[in-house]
Structures are given as C-alpha cells and as structure tokens.
N, C-alpha and C. Protein backbone atom coordinates (compact mmCIF):
# COMPACT_ATOMS: atom_id res chain seq x y z
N UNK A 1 -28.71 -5.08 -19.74
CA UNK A 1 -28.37 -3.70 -20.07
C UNK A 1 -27.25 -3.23 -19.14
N UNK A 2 -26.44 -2.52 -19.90
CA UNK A 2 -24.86 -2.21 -18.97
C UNK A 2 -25.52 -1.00 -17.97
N UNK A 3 -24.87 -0.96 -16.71
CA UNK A 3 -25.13 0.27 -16.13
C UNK A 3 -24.57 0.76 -15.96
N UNK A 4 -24.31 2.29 -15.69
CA UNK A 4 -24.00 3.39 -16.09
C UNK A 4 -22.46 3.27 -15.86
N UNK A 5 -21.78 2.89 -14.57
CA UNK A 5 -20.47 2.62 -13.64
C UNK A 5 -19.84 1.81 -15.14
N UNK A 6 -20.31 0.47 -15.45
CA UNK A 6 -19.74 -0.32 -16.72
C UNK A 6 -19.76 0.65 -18.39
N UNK A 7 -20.60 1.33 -18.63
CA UNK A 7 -20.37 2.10 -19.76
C UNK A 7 -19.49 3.33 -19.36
N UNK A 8 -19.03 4.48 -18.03
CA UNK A 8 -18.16 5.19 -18.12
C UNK A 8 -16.76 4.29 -18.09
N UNK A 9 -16.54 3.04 -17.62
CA UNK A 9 -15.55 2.59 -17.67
C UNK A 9 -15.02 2.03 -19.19
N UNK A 10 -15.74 1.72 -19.61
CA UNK A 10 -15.68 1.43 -21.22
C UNK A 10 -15.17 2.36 -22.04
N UNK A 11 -16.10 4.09 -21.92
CA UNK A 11 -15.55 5.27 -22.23
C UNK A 11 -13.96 5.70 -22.16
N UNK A 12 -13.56 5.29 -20.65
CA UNK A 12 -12.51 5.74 -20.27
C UNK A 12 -11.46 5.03 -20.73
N UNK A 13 -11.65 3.54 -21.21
CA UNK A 13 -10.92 2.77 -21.83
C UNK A 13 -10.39 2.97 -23.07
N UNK A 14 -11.55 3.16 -24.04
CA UNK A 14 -11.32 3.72 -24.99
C UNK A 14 -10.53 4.72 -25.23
N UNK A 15 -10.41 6.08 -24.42
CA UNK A 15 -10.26 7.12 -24.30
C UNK A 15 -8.75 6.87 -24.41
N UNK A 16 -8.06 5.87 -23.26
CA UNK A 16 -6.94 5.35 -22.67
C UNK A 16 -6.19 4.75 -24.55
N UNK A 17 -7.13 4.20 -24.75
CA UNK A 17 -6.00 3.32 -26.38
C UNK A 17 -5.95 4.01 -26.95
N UNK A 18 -6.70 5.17 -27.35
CA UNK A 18 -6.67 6.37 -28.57
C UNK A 18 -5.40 7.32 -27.89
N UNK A 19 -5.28 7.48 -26.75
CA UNK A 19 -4.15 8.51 -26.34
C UNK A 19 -2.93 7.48 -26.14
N UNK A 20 -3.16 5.99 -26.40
CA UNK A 20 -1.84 5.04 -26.05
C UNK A 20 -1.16 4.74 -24.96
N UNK A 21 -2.01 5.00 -23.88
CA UNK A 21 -1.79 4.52 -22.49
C UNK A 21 -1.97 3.06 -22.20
N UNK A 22 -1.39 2.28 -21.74
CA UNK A 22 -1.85 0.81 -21.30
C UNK A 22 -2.46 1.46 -20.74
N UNK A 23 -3.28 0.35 -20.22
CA UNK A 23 -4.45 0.11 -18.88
C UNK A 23 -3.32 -0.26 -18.12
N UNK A 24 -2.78 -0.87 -18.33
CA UNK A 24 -1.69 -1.85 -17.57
C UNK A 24 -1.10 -0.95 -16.54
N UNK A 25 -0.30 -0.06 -17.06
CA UNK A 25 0.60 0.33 -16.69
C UNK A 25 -0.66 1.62 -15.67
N UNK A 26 -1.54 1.99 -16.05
CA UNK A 26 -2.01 2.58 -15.42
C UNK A 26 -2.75 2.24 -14.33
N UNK A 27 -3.07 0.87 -14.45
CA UNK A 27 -3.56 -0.21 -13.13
C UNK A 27 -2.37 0.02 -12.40
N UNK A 28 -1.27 -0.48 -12.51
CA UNK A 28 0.20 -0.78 -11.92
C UNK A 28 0.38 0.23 -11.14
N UNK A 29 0.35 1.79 -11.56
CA UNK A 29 1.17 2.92 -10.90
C UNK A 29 0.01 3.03 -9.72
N UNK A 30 -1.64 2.54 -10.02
CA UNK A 30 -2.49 3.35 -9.15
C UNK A 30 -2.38 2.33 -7.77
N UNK A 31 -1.78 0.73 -7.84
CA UNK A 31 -1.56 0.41 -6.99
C UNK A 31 -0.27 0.55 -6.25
N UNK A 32 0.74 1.08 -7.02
CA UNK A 32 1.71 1.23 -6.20
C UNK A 32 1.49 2.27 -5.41
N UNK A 33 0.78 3.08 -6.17
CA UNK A 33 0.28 4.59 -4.87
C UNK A 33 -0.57 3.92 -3.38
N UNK A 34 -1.62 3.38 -3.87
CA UNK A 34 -2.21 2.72 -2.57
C UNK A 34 -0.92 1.88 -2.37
N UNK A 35 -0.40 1.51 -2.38
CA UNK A 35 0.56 0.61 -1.64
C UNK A 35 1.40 1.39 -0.75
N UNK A 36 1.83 2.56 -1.36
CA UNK A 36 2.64 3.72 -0.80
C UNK A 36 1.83 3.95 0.30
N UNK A 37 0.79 4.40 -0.18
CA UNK A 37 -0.21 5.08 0.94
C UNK A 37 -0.29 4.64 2.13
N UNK A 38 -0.60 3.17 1.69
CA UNK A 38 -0.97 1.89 3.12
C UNK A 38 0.36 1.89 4.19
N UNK A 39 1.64 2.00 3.48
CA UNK A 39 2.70 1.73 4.30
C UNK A 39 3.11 2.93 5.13
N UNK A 40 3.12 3.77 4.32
CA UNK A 40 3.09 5.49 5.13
C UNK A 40 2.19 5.39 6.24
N UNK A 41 0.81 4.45 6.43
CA UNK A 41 -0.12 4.85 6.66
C UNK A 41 0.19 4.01 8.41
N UNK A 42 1.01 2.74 7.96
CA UNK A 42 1.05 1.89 9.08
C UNK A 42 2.28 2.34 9.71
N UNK A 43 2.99 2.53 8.87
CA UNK A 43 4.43 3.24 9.60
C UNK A 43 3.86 4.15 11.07
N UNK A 44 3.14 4.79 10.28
CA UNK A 44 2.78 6.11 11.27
C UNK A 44 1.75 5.24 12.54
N UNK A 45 0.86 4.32 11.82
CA UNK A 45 0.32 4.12 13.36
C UNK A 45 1.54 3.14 14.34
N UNK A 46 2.50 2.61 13.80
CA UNK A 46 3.60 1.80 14.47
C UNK A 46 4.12 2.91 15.66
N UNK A 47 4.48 4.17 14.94
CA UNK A 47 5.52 5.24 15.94
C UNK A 47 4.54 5.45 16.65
N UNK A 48 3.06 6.15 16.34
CA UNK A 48 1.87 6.34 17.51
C UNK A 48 1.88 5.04 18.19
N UNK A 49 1.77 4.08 18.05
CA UNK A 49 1.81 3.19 19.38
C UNK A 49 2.81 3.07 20.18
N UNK A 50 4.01 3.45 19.70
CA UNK A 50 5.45 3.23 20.50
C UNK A 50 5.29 4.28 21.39
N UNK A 51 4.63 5.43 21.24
CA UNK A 51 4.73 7.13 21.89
C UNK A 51 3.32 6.80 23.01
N UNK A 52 2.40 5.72 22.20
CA UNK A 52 1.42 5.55 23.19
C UNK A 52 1.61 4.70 24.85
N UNK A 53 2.19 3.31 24.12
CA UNK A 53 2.61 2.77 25.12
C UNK A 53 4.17 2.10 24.69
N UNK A 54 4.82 2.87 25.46
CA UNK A 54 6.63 2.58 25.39
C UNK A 54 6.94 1.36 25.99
N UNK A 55 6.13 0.82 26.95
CA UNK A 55 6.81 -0.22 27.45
C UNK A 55 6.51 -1.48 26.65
N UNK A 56 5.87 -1.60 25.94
CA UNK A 56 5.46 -2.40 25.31
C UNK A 56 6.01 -2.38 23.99
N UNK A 57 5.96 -1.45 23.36
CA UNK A 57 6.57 -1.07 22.01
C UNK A 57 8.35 -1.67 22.52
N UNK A 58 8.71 -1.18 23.60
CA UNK A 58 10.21 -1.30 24.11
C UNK A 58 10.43 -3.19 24.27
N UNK A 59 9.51 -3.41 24.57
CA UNK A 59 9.86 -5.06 24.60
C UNK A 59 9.90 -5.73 23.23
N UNK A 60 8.57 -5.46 22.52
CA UNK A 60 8.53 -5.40 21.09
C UNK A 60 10.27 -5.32 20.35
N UNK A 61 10.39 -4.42 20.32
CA UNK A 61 11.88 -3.80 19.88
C UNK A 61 12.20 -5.13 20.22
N UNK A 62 13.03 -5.00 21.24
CA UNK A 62 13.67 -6.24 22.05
C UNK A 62 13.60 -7.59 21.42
N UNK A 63 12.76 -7.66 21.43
CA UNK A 63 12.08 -9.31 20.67
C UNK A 63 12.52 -9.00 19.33
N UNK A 64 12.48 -8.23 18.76
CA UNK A 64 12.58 -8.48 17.31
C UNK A 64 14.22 -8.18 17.45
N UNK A 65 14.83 -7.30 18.35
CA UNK A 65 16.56 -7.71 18.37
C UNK A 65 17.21 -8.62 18.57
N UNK A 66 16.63 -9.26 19.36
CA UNK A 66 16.76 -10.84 19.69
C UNK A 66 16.29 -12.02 18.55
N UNK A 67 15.56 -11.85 17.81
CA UNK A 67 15.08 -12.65 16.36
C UNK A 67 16.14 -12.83 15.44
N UNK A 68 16.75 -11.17 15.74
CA UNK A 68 17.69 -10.87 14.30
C UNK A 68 19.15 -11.36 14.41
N UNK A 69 19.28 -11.90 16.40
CA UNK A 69 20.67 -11.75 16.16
C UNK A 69 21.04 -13.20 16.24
N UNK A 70 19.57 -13.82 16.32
CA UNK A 70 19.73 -15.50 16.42
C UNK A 70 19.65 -16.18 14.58
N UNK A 71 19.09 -15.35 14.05
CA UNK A 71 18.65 -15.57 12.55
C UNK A 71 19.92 -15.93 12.04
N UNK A 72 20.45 -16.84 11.73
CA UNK A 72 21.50 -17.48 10.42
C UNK A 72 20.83 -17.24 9.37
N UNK A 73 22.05 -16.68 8.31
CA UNK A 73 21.96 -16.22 6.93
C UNK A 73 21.96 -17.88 6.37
C-alpha cells in the first residue's frame, strides 16, 4: 500500500502534465537553486575564515598564486 509522501507525489505529478510542465525542467531549476544556494553559502564561509584567521587565509592566497603562475595552458 502506497504511503501517503508516494500518493501526494503522484498527485503533484499529475497536476504538473495537465498544466504542461516537465518534471524535468522543474527537477533542473530546483537544483540549480540549491546549487546557487550551496555556493553563496561557501563563498561566504571562505571570506568568514579569511576575516577569522588572515594569516592563514593570506598564505592560502599565496599558494594558490603560485599554482596559477606555474600552470601551463
């Protein structure tokens, strides 16, 4: 017997082909939002750690300037 979580999702499916929405496309946009979200999300703890500890964040930097300027295209 379906439970309850599997029959509103069924509902909502339905609901989705009668108004002509993919699923698809509506799977697609809801991960690009969490995807948005996540990166906004790490961005921000990246600058809080640089403001937390600078000297470290400052070497960090460093290292990755030094990666970029040895890197051949």
């Amino acid at each position: 017997m379906p439970d309850r979580n599997q029959r509103e999702q069924g509902q909502e499916q339905e609901k989705d082909q009668e108004r002509g929405v993919p699923r698809d496309e509506d799977e697609a946009a809801e991960r690009r939002r969490r995807r948005a979200q996540f990166l906004r999300e790490l961005n921000e703890a990246k600058a809080l750690r640089e403001r937390v500890k600078p000297r470290r964040a400052r070497a960090a930097r460093m290292r990755q300037q030094m990666r970029m300027r040895t890197f051949r295209w």
